[in-house]
Protein backbone atom coordinates (compact mmCIF):
# COMPACT_ATOMS: atom_id res chain seq x y z
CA UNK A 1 46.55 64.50 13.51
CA UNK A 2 47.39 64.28 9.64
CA UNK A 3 49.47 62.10 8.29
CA UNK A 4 51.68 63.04 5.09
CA UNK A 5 51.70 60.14 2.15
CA UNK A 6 55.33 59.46 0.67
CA UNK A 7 55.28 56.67 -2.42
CA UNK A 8 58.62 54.09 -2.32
CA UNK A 9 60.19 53.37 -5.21
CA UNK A 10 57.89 50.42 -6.30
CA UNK A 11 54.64 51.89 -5.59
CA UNK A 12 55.86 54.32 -8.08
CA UNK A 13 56.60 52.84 -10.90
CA UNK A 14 52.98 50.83 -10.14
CA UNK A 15 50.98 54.00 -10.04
CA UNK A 16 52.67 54.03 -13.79
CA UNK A 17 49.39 52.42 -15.64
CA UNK A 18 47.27 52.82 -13.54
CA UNK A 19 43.33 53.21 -15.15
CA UNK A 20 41.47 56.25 -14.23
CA UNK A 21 39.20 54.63 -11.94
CA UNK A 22 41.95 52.68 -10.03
CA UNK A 23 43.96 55.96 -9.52
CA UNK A 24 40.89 57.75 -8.41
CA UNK A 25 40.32 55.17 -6.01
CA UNK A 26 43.41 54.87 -4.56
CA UNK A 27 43.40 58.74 -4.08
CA UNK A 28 40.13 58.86 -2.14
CA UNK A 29 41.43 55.55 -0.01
CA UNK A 30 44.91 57.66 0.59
CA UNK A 31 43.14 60.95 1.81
CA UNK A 32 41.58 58.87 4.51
CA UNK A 33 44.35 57.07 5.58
CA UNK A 34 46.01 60.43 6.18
CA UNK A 35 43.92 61.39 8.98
CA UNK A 36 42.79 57.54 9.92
CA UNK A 37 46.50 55.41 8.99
CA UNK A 38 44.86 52.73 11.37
CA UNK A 39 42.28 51.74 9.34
CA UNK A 40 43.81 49.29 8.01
CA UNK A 41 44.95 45.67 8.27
CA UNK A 42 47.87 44.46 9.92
CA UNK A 43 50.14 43.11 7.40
CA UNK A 44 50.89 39.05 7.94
CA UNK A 45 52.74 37.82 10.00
CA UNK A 46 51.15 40.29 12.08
CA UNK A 47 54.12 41.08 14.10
CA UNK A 48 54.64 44.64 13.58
CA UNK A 49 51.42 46.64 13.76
CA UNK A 50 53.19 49.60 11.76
CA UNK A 51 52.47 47.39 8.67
CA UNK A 52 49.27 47.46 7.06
CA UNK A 53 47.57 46.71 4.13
CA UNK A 54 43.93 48.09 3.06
CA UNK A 55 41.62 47.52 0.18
CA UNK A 56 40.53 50.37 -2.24
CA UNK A 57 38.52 50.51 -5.20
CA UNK A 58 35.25 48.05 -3.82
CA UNK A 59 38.16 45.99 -3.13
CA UNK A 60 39.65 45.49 -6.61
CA UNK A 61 42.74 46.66 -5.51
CA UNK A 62 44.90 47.40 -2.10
CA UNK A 63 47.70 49.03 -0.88
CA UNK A 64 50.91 47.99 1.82
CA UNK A 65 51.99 50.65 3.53
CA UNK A 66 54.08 51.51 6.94
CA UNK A 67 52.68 54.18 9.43
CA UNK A 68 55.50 56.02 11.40
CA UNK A 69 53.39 57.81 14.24
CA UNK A 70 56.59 59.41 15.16
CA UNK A 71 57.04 61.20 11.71
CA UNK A 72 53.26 60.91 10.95
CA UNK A 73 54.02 59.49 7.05
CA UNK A 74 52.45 56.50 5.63
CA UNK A 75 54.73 55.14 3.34
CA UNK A 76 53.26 53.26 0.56
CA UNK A 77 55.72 50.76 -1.04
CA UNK A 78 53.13 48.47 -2.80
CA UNK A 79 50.02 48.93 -4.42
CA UNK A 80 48.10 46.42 -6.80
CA UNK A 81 45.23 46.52 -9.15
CA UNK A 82 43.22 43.79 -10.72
CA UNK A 83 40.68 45.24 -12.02
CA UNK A 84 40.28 46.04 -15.58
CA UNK A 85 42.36 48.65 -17.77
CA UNK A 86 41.14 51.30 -18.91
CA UNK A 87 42.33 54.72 -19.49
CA UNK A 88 45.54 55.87 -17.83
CA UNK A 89 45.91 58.42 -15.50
CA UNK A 90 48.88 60.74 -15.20
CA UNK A 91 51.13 59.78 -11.68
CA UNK A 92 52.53 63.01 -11.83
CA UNK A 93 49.66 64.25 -10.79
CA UNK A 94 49.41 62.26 -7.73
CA UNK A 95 51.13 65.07 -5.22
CA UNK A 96 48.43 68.01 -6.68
CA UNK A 97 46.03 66.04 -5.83
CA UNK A 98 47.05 64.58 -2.23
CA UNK A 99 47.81 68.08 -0.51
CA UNK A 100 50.76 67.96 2.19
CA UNK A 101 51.72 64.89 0.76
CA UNK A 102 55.78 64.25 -0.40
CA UNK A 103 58.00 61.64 -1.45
């Protein structure tokens, strides 16, 4: 089963800035997720397993997302980087490179 990726309004605007490295990242983390959307961590509290959180990027950064097995989308609604800047990449670019994916 594949999963399709859809991007909430905040994850976004945070792909906005994004270096090069971090964006790459994220995009190799994301293509997994699509066919794998539970491996991941369940999000704290821990109440609802639907909401998960992994690590891309040797763990400089991570993404929150919610899996809907009944839809099959992972919706991403947060994702953070703290590694260093460096050269932006393009968002726009994000569904060319993620095929099937939508928002």
């Amino acid at each position: 089963m594949t999963y399709q990726a859809r991007f909430a309004g905040p994850a976004l605007r945070q792909l906005d800035g994004l270096p090069k490295e971090a964006f790459d990242a994220l995009v190799d983390r994301v293509v997994i997720l699509l066919d794998e959307p539970w491996d991941a961590t369940v999000m704290w509290p821990g109440n609802n397993p639907a909401f998960r959180e992994t690590a891309f990027g040797a763990g400089l950064g991570f993404i929150s997302f919610h899996a809907d097995d009944t839809a099959e989308v992972i919706r991403i609604f947060r994702i953070v980087w703290a590694g260093l800047r460096g050269p932006r990449h393009p968002a726009g670019k994000l569904a060319a490179v993620l095929v099937g994916a939508s928002w």
